[in-house]
N, C-alpha and C. Protein backbone atom coordinates (compact mmCIF):
# COMPACT_ATOMS: atom_id res chain seq x y z
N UNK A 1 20.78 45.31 9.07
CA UNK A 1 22.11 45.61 8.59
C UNK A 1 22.30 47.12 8.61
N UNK A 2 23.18 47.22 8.78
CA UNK A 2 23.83 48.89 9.08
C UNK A 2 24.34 49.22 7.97
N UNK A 3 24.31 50.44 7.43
CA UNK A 3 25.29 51.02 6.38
C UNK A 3 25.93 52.61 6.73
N UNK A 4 26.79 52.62 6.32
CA UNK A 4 27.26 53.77 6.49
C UNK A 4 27.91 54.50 5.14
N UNK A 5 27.45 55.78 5.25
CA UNK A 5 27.87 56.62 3.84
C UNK A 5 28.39 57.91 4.58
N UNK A 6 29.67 57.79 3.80
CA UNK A 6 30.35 58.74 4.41
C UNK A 6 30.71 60.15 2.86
N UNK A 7 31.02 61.38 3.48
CA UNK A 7 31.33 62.40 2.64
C UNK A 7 29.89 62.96 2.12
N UNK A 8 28.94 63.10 2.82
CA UNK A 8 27.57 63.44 2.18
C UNK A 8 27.48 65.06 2.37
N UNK A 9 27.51 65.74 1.15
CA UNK A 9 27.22 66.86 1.49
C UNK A 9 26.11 67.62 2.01
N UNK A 10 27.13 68.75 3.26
CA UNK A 10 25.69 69.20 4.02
C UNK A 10 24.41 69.51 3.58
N UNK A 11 24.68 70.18 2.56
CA UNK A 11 23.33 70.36 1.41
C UNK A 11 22.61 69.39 1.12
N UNK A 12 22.82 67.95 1.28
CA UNK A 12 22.21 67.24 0.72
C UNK A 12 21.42 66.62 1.81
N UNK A 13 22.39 66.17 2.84
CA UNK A 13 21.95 65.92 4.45
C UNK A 13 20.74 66.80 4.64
N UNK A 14 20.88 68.22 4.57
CA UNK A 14 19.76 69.31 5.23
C UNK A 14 18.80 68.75 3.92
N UNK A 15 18.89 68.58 2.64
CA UNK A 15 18.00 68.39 2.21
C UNK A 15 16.81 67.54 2.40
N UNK A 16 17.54 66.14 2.95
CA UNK A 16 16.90 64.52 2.86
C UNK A 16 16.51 64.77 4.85
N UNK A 17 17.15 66.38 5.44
CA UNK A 17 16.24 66.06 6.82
C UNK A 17 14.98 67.00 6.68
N UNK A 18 15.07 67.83 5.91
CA UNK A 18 13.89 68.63 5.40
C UNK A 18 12.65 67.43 4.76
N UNK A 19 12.92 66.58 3.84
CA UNK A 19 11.78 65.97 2.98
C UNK A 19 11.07 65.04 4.16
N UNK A 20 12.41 64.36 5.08
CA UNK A 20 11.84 63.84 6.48
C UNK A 20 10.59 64.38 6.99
N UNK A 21 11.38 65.32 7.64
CA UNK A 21 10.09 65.86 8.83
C UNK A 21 9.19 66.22 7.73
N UNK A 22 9.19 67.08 6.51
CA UNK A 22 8.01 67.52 5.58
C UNK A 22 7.21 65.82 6.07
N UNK A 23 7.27 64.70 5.93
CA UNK A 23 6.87 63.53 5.42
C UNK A 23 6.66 63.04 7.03
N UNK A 24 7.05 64.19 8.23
CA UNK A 24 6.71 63.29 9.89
C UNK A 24 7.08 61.74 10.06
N UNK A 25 8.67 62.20 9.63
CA UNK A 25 9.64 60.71 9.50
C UNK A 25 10.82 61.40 9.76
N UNK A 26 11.82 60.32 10.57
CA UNK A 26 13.17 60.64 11.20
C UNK A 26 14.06 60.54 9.44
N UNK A 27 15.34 61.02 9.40
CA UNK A 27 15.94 61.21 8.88
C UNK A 27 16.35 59.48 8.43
N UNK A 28 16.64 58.88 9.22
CA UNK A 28 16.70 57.43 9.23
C UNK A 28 15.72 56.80 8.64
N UNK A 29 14.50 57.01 8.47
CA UNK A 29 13.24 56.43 8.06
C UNK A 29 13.00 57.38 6.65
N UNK A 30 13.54 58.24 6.28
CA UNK A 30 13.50 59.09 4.58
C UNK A 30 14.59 58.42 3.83
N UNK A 31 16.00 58.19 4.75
CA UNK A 31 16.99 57.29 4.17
C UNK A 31 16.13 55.86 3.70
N UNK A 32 15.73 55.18 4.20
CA UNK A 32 15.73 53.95 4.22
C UNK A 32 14.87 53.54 3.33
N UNK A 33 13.71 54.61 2.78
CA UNK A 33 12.88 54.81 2.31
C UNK A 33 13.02 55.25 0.72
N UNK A 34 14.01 55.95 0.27
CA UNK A 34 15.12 56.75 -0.60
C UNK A 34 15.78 55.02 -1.22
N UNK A 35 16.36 54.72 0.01
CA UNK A 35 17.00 53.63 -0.98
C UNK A 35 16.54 52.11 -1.14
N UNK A 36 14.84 51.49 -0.51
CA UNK A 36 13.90 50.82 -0.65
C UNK A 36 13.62 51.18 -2.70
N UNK A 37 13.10 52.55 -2.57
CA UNK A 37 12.91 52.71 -3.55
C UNK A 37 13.63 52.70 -4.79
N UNK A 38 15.31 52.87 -4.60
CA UNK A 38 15.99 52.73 -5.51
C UNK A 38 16.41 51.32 -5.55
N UNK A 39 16.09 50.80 -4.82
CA UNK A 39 16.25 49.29 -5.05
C UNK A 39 15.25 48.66 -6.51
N UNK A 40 14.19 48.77 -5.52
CA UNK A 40 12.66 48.68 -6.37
C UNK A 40 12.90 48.88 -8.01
N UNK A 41 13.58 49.65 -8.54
CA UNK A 41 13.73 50.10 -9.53
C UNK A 41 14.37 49.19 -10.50
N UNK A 42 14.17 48.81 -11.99
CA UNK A 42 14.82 47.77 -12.81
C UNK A 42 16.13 48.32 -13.15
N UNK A 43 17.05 47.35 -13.33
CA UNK A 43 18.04 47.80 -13.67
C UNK A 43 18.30 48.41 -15.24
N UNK A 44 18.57 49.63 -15.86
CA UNK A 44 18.47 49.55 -17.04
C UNK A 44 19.46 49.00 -18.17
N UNK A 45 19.48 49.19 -19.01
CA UNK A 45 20.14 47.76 -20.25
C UNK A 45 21.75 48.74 -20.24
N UNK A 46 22.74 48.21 -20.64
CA UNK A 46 23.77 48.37 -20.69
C UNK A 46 23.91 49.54 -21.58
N UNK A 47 24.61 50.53 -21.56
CA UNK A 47 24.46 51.63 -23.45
C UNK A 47 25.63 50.57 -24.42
N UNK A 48 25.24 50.84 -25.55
CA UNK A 48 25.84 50.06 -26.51
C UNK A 48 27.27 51.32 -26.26
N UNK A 49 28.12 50.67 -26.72
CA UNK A 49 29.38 51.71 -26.50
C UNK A 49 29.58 51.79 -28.27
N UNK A 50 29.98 52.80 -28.76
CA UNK A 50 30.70 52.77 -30.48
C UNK A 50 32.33 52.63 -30.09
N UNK A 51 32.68 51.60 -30.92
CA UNK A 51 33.86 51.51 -30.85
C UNK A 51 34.92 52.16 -32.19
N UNK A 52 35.80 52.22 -32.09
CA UNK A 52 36.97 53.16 -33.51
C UNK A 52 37.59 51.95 -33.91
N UNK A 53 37.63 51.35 -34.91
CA UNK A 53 38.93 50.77 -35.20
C UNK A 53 40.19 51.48 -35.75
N UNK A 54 41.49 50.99 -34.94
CA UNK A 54 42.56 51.99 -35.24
C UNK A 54 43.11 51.28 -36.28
N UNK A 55 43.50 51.51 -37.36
CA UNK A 55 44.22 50.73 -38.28
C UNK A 55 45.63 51.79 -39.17
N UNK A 56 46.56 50.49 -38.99
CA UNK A 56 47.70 50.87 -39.06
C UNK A 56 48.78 49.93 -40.43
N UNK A 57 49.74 50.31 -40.21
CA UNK A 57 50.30 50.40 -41.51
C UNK A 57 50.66 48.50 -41.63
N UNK A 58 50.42 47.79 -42.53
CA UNK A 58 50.54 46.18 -42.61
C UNK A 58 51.48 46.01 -43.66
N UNK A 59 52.53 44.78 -43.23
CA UNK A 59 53.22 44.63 -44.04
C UNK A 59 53.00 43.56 -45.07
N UNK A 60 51.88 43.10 -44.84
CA UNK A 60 51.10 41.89 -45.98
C UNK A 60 49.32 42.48 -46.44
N UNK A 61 48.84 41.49 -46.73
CA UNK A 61 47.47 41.75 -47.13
C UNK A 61 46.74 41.39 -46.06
N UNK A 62 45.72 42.20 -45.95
CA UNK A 62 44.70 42.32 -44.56
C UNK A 62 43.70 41.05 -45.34
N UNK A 63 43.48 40.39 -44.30
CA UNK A 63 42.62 39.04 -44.69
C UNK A 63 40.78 39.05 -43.96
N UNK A 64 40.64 40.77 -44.32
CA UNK A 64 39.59 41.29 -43.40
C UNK A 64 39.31 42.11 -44.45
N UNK A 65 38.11 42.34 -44.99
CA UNK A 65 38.00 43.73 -45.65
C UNK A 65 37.08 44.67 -44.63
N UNK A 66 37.19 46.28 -45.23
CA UNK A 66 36.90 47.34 -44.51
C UNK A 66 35.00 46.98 -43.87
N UNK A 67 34.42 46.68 -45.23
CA UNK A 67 32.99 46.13 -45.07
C UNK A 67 32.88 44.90 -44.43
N UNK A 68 33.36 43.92 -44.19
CA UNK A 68 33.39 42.81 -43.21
C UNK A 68 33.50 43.35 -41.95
N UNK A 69 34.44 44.28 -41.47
CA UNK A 69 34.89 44.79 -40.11
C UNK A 69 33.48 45.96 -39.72
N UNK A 70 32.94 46.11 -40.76
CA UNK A 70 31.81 47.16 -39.98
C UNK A 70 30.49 46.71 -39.98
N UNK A 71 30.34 45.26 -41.14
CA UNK A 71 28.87 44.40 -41.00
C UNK A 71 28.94 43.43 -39.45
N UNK A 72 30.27 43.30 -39.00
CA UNK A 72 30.31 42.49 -37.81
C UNK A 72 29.60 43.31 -36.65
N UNK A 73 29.84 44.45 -36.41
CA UNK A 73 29.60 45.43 -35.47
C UNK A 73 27.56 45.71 -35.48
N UNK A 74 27.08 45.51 -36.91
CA UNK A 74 25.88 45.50 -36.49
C UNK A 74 24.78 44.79 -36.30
């Protein structure tokens, strides 16, 4: 299968043809090699995100208290 990546900066190109030949491998064979390895790799766990609750003005009684809404979250 073929891939193509486009917009690679030259810096980065000269970089990954430098580690090549350092390594007496085509540029094609450091690529392929680069992303073998990032394959290889586990995926890591999601980050927990913190969320805000926005709370706003009610025209009845909240049927939630403040401590219910923040024991759910942990």
């Amino acid at each position: 299968m073929d891939i193509l990546v486009r917009n690679v900066k030259p810096e980065t190109k000269r970089a990954l043809a430098e580690k090549a030949s350092a390594q007496g491998r085509s540029l094609q064979a450091e690529l392929l090699d680069v992303l073998e390895q990032a394959a290889a790799q586990p995926l890591a766990p999601p980050k927990r995100r913190n969320l805000r609750l926005a709370v706003g003005a009610s025209m009845g009684e909240s049927t939630w208290s403040r401590d219910e809404i923040y024991e759910a979250g942990r």
